[in-house]
N, C-alpha and C. Protein backbone atom coordinates (compact mmCIF):
# COMPACT_ATOMS: atom_id res chain seq x y z
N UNK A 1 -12.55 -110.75 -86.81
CA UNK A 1 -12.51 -112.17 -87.09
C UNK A 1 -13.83 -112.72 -87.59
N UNK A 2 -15.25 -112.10 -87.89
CA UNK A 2 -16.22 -113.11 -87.25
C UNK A 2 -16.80 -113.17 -88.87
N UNK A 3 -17.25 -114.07 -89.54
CA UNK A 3 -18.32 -114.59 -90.61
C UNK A 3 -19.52 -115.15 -90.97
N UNK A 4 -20.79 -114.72 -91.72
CA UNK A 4 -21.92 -114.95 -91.51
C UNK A 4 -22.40 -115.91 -92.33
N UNK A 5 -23.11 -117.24 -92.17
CA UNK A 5 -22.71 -118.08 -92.68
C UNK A 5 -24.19 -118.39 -93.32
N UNK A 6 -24.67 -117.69 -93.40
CA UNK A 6 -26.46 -117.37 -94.70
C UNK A 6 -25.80 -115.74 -95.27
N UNK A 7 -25.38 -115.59 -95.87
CA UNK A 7 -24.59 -114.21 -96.65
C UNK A 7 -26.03 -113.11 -96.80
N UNK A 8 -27.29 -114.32 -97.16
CA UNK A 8 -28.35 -113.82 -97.65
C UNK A 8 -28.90 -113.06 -96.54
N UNK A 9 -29.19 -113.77 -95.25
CA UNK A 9 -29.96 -112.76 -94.42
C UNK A 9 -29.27 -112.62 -93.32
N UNK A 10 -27.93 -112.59 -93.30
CA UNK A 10 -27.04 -112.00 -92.30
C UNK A 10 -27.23 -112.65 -91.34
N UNK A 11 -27.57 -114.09 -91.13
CA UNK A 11 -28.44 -114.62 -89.91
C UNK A 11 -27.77 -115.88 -89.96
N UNK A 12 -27.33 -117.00 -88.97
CA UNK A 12 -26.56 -118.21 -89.52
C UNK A 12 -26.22 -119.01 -87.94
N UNK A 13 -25.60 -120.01 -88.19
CA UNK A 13 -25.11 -121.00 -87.51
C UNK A 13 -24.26 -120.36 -86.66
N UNK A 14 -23.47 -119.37 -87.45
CA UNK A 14 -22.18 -119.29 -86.48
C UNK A 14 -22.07 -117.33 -86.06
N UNK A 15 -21.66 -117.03 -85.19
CA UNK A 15 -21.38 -115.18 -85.07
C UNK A 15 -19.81 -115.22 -85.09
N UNK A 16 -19.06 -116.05 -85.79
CA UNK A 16 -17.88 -115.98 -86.43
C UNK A 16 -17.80 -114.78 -87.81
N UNK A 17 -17.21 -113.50 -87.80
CA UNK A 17 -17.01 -112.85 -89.18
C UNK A 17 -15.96 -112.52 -89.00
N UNK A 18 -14.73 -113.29 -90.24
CA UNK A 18 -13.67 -112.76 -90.10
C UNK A 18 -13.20 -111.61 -90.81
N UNK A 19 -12.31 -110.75 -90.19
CA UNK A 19 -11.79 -109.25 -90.45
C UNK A 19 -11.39 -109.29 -91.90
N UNK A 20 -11.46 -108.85 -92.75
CA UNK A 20 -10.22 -108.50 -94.32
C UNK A 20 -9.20 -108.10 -94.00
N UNK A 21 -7.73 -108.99 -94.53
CA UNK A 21 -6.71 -108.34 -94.30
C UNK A 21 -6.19 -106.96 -93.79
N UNK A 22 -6.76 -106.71 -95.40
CA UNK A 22 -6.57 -105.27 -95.62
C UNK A 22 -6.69 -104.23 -94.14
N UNK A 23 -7.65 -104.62 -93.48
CA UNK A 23 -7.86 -103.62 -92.30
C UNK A 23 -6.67 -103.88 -91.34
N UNK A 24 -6.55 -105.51 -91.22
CA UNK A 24 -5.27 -105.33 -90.01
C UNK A 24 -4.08 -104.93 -90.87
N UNK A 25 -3.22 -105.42 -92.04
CA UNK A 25 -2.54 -104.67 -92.17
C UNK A 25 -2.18 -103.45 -91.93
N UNK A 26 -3.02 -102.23 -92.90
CA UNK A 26 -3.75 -101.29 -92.82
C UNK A 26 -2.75 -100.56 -91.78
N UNK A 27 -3.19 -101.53 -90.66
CA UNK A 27 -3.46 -100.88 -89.33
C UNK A 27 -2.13 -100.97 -88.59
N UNK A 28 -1.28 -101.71 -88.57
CA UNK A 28 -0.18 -102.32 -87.97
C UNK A 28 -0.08 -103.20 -87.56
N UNK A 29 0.85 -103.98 -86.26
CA UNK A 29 0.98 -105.24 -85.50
C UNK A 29 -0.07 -105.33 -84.53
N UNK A 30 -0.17 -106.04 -84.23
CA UNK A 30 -1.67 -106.34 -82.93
C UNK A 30 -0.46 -107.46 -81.90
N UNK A 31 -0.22 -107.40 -80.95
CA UNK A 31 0.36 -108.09 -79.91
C UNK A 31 -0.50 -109.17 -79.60
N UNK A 32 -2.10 -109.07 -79.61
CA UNK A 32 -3.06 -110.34 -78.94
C UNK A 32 -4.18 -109.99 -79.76
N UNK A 33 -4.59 -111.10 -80.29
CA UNK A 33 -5.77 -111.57 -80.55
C UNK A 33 -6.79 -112.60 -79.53
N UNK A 34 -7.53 -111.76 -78.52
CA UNK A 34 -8.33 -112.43 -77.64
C UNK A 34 -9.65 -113.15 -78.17
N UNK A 35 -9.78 -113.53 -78.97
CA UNK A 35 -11.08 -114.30 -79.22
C UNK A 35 -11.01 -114.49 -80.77
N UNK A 36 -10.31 -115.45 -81.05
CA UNK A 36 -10.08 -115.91 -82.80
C UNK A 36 -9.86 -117.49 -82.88
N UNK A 37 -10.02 -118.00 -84.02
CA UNK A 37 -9.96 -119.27 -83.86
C UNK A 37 -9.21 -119.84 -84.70
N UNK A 38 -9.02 -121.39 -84.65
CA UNK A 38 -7.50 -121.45 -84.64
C UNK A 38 -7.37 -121.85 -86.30
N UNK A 39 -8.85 -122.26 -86.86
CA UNK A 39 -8.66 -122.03 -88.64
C UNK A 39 -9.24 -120.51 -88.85
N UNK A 40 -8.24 -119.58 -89.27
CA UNK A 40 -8.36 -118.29 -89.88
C UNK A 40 -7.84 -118.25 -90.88
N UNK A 41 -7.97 -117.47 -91.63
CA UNK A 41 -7.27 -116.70 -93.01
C UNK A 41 -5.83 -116.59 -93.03
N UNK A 42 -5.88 -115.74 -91.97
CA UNK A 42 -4.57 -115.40 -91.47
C UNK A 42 -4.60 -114.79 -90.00
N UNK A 43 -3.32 -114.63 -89.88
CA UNK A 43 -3.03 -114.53 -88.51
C UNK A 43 -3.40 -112.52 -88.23
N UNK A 44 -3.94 -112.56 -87.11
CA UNK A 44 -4.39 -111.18 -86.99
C UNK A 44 -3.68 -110.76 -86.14
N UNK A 45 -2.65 -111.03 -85.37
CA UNK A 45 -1.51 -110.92 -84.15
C UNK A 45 -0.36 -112.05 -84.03
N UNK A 46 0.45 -111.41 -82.94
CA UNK A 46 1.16 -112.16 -82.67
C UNK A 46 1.06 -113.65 -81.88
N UNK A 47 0.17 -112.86 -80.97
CA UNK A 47 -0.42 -114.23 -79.90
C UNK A 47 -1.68 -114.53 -80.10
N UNK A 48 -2.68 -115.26 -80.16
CA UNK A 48 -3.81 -115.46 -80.75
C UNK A 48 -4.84 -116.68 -79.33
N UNK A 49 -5.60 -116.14 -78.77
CA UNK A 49 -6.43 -117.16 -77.80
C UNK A 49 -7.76 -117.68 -79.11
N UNK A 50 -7.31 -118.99 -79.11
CA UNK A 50 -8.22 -119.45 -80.32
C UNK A 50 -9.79 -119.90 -79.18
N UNK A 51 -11.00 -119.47 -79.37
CA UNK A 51 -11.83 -119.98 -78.39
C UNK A 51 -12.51 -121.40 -79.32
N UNK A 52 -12.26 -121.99 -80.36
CA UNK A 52 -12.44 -123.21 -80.86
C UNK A 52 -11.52 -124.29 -80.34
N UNK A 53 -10.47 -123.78 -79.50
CA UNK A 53 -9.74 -124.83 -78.61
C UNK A 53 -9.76 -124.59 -76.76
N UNK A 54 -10.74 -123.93 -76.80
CA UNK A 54 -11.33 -124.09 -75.32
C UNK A 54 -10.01 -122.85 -74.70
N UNK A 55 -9.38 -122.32 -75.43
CA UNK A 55 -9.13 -121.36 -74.81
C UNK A 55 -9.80 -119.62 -74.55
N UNK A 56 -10.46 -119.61 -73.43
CA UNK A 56 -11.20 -118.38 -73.29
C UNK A 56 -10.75 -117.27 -72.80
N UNK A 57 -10.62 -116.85 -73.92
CA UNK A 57 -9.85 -114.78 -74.37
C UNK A 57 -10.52 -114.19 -73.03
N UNK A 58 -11.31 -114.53 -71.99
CA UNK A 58 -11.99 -113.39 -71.03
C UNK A 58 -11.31 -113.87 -69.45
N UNK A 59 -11.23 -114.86 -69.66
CA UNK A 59 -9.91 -115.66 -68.24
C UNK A 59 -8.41 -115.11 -68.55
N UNK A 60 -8.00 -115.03 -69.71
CA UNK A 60 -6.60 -115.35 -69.80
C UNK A 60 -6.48 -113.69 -69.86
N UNK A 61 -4.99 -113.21 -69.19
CA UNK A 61 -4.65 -112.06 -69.51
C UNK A 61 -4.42 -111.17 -70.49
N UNK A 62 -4.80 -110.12 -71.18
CA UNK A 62 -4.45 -109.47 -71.75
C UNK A 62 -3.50 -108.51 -71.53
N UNK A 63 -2.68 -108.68 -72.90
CA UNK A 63 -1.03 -108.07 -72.72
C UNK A 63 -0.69 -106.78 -74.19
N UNK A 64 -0.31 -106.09 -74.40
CA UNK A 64 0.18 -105.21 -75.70
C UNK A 64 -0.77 -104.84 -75.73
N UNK A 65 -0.72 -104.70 -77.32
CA UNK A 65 -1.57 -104.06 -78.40
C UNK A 65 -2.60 -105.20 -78.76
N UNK A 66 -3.80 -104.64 -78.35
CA UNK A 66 -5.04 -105.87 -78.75
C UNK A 66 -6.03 -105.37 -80.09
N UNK A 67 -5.99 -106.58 -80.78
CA UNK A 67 -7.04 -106.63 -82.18
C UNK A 67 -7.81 -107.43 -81.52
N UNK A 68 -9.32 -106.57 -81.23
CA UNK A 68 -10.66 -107.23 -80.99
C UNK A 68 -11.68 -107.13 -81.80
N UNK A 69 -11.88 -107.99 -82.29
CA UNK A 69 -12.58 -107.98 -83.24
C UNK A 69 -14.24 -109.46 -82.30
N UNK A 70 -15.17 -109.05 -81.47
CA UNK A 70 -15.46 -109.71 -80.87
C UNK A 70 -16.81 -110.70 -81.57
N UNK A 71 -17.38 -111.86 -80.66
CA UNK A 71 -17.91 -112.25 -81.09
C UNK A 71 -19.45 -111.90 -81.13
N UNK A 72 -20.59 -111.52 -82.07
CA UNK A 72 -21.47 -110.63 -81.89
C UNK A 72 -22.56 -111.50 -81.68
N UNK A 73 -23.13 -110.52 -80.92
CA UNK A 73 -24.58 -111.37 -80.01
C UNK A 73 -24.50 -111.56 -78.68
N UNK A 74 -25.07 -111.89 -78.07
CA UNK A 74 -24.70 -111.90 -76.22
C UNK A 74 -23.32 -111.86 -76.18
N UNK A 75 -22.73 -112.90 -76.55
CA UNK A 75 -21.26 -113.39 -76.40
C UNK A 75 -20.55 -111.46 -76.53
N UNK A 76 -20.83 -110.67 -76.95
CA UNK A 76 -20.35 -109.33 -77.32
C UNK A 76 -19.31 -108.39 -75.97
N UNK A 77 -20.27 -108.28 -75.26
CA UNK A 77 -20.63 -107.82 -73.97
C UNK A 77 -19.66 -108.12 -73.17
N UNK A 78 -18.80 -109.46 -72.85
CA UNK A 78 -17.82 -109.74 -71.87
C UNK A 78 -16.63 -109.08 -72.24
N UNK A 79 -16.66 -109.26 -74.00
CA UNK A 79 -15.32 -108.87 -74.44
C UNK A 79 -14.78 -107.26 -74.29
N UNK A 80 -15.67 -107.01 -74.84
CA UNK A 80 -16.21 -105.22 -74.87
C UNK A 80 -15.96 -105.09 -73.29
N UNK A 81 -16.15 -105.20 -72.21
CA UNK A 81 -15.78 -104.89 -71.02
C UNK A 81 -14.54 -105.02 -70.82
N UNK A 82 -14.13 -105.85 -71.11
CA UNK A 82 -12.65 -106.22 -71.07
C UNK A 82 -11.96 -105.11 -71.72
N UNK A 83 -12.35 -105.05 -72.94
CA UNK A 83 -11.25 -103.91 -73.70
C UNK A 83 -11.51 -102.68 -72.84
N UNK A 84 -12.55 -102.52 -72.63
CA UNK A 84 -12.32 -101.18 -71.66
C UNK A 84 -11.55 -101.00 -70.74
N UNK A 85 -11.51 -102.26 -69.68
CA UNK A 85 -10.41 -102.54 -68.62
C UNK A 85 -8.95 -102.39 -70.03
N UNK A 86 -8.78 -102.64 -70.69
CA UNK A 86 -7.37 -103.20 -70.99
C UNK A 86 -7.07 -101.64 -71.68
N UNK A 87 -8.18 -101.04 -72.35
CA UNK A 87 -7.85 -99.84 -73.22
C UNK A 87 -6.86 -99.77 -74.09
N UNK A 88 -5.89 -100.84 -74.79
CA UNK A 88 -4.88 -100.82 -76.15
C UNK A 88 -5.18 -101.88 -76.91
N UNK A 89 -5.50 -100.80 -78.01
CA UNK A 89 -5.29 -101.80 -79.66
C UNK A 89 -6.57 -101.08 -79.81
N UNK A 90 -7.45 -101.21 -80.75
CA UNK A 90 -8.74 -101.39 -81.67
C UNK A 90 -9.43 -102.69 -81.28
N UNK A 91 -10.73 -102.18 -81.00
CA UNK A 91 -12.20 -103.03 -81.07
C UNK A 91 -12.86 -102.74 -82.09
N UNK A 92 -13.30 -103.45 -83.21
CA UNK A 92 -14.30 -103.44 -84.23
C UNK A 92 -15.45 -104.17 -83.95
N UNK A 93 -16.21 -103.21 -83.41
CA UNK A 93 -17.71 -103.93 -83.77
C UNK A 93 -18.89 -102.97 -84.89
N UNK A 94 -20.14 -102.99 -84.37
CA UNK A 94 -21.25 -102.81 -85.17
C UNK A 94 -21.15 -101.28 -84.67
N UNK A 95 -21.14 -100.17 -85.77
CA UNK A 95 -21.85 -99.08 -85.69
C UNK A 95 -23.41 -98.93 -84.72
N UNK A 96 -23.64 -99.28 -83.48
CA UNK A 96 -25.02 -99.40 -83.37
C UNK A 96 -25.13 -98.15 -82.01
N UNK A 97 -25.65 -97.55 -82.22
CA UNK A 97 -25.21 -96.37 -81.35
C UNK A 97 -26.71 -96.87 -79.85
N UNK A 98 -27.30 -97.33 -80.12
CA UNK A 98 -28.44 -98.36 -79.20
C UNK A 98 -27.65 -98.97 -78.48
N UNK A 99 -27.14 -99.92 -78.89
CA UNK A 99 -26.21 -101.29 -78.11
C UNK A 99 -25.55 -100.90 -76.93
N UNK A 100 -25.84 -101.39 -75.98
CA UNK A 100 -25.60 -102.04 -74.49
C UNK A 100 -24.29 -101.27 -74.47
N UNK A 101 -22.99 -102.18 -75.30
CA UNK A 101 -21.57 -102.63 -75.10
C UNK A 101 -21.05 -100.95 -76.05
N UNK A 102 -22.39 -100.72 -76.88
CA UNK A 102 -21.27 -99.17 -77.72
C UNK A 102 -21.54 -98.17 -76.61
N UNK A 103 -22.68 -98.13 -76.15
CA UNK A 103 -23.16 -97.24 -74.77
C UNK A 103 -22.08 -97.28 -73.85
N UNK A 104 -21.77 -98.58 -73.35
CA UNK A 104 -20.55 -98.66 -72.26
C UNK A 104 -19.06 -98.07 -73.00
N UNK A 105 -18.88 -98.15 -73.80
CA UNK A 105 -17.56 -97.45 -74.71
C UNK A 105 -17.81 -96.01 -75.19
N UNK A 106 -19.09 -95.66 -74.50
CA UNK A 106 -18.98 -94.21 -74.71
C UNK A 106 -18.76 -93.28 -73.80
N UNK A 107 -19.62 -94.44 -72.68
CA UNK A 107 -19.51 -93.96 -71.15
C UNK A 107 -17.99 -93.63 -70.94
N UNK A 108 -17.11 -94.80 -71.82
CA UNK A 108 -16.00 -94.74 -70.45
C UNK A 108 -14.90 -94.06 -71.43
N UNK A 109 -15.49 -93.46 -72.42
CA UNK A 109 -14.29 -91.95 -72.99
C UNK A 109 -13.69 -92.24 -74.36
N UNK A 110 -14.23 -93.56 -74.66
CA UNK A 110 -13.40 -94.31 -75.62
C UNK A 110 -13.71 -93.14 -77.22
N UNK A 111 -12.90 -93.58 -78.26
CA UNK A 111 -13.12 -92.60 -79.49
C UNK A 111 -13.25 -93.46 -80.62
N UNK A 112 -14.05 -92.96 -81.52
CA UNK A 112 -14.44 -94.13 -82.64
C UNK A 112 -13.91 -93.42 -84.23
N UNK A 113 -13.74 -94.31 -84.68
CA UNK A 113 -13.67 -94.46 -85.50
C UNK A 113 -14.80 -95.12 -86.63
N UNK A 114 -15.52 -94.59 -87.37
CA UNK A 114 -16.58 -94.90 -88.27
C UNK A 114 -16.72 -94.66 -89.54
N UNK A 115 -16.39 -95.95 -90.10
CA UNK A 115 -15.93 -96.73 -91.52
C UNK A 115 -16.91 -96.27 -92.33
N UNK A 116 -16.80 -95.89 -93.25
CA UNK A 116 -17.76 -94.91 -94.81
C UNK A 116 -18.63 -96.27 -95.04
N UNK A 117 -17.32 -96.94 -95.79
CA UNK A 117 -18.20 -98.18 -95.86
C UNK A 117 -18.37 -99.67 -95.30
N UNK A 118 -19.66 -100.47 -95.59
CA UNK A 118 -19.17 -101.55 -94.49
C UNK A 118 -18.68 -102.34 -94.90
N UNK A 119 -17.80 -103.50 -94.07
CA UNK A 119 -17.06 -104.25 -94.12
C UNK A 119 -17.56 -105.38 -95.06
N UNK A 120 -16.93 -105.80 -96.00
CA UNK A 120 -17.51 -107.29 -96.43
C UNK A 120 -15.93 -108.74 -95.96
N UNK A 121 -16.92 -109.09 -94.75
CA UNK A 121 -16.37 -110.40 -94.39
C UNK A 121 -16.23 -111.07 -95.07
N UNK A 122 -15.14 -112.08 -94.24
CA UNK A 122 -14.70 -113.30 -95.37
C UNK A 122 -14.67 -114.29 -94.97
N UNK A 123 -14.59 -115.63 -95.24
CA UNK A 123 -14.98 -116.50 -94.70
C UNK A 123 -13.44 -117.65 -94.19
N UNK A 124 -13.44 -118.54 -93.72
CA UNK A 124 -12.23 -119.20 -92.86
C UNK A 124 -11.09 -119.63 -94.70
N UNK A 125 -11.84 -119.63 -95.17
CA UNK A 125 -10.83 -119.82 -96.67
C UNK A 125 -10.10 -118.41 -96.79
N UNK A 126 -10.81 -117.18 -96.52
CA UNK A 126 -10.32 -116.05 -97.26
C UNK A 126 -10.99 -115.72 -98.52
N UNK A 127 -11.89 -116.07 -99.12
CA UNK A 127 -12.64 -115.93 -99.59
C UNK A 127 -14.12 -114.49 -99.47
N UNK A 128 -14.31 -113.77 -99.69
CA UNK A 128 -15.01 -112.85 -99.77
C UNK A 128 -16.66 -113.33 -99.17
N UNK A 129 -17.47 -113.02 -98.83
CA UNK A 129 -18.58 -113.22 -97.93
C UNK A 129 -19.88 -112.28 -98.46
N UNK A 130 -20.01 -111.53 -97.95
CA UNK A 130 -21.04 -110.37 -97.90
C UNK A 130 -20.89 -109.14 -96.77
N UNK A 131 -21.54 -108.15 -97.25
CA UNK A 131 -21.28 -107.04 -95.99
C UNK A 131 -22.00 -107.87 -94.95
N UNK A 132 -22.09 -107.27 -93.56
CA UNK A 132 -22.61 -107.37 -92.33
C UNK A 132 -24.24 -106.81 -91.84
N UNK A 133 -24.78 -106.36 -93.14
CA UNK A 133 -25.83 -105.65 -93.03
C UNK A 133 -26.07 -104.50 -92.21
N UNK A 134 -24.64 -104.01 -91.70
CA UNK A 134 -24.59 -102.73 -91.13
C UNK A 134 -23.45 -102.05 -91.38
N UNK A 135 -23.39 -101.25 -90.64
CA UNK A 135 -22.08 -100.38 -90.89
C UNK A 135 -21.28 -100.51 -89.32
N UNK A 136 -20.07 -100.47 -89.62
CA UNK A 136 -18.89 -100.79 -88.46
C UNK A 136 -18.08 -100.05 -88.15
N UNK A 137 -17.32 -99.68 -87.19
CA UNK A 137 -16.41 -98.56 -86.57
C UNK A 137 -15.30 -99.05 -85.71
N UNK A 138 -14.41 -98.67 -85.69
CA UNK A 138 -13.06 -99.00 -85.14
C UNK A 138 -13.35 -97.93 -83.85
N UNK A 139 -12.96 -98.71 -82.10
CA UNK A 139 -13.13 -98.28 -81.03
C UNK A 139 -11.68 -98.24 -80.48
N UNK A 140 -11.18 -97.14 -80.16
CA UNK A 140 -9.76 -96.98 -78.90
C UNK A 140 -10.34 -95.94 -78.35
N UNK A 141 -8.40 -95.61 -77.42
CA UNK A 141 -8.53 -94.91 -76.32
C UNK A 141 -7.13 -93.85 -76.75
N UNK A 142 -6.28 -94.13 -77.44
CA UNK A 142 -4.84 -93.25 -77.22
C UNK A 142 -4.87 -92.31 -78.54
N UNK A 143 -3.95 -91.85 -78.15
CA UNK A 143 -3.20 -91.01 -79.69
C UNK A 143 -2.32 -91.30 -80.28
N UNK A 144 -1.93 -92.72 -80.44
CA UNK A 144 -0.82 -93.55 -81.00
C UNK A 144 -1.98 -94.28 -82.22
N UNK A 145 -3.24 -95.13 -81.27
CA UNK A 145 -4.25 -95.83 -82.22
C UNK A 145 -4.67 -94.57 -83.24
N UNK A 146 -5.34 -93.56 -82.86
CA UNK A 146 -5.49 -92.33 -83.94
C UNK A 146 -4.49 -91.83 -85.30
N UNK A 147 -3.23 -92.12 -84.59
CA UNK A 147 -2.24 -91.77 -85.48
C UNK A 147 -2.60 -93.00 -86.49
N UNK A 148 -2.40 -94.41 -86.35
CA UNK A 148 -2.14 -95.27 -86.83
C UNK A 148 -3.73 -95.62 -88.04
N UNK A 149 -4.95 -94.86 -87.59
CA UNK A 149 -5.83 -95.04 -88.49
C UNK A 149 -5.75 -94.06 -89.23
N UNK A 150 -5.52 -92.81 -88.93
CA UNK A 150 -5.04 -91.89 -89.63
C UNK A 150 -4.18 -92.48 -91.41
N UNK A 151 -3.05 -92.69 -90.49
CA UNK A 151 -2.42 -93.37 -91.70
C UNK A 151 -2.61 -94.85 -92.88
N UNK A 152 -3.33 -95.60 -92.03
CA UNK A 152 -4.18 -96.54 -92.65
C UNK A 152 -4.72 -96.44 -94.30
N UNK A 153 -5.29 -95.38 -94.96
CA UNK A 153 -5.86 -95.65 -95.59
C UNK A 153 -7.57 -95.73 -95.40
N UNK A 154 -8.31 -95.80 -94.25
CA UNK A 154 -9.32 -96.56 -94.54
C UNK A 154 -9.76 -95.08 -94.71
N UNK A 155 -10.88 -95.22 -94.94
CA UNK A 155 -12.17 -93.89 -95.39
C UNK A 155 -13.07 -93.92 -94.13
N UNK A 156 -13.33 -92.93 -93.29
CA UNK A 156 -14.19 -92.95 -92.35
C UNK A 156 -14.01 -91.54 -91.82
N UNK A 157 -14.64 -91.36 -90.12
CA UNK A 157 -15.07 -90.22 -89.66
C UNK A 157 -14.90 -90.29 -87.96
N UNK A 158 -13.81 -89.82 -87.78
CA UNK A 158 -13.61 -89.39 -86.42
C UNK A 158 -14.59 -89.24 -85.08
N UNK A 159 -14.74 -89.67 -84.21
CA UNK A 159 -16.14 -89.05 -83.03
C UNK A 159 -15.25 -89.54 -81.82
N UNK A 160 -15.28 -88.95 -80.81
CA UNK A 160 -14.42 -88.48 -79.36
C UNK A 160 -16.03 -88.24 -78.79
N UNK A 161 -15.54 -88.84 -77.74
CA UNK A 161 -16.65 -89.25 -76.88
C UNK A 161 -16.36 -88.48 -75.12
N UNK A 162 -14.73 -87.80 -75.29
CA UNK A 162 -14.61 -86.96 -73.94
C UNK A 162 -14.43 -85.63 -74.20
């Protein structure tokens, strides 16, 4: 979901960058979107906790298949715990093999997925953005999510962490 709102130095007002279609399609249905807001592009799930209407994705239960796509910077960290507790759907964050929250998703067995190239966000129009100034990786736990990137389309590189 999240968009960077200085394109130029990746640095901005908001740690909103939203996903490109293309990837959730791509990918299949998502049952919950825990942390998205309620002007998007498009809809990235079925059920959607918008946190621009005071609803907070880290109180409310998580149910199905989850598209996390979280919000980056401190805010990172609660969500990323959570998906570990919940373990279904895909987490996309930052390739950063340093970070706190990729450390804890390695600890706890999770398998990545790591995108050739990086993402260029888009902004609440749908409109095209800039890359992220890094490179990004798709995080699960099953062999249903594997199958399903498998078939995707995207270009990247497998890593299993048990």
């Amino acid at each position: 979901m999240f968009t960077a709102t200085d394109p130029s130095t990746h640095q901005g007002k908001s740690n909103t960058w939203y996903t490109p279609e293309i990837y959730i399609s791509s990918l299949g249905k998502f049952d919950l979107d825990p942390c998205t807001m309620s002007t998007r592009p498009f809809d990235t799930a079925i059920v959607h906790f918008e946190h621009d209407l005071e609803v907070n994705g880290l109180s409310e239960r998580w149910f199905g298949r989850v598209w996390l796509n979280p919000p980056y910077g401190k805010e990172m960290e609660p969500f990323v715990d959570k998906f570990i507790q919940h373990q279904d759907g895909l987490c996309l964050i930052f390739a950063r093999m340093g970070n706190k929250s990729v450390q804890k998703l390695i600890k706890s067995k999770a398998n990545f997925f790591f995108l050739r190239k990086r993402i260029k966000f888009i902004s609440e129009s749908g409109s095209h953005q800039t890359n992220a100034g890094t490179d990004s990786c798709l995080v699960f736990y099953n062999e249903k999510e594997k199958q399903r990137i498998e078939k995707s389309g995207l270009d990247g590189v497998f890593l299993y962490s048990h």
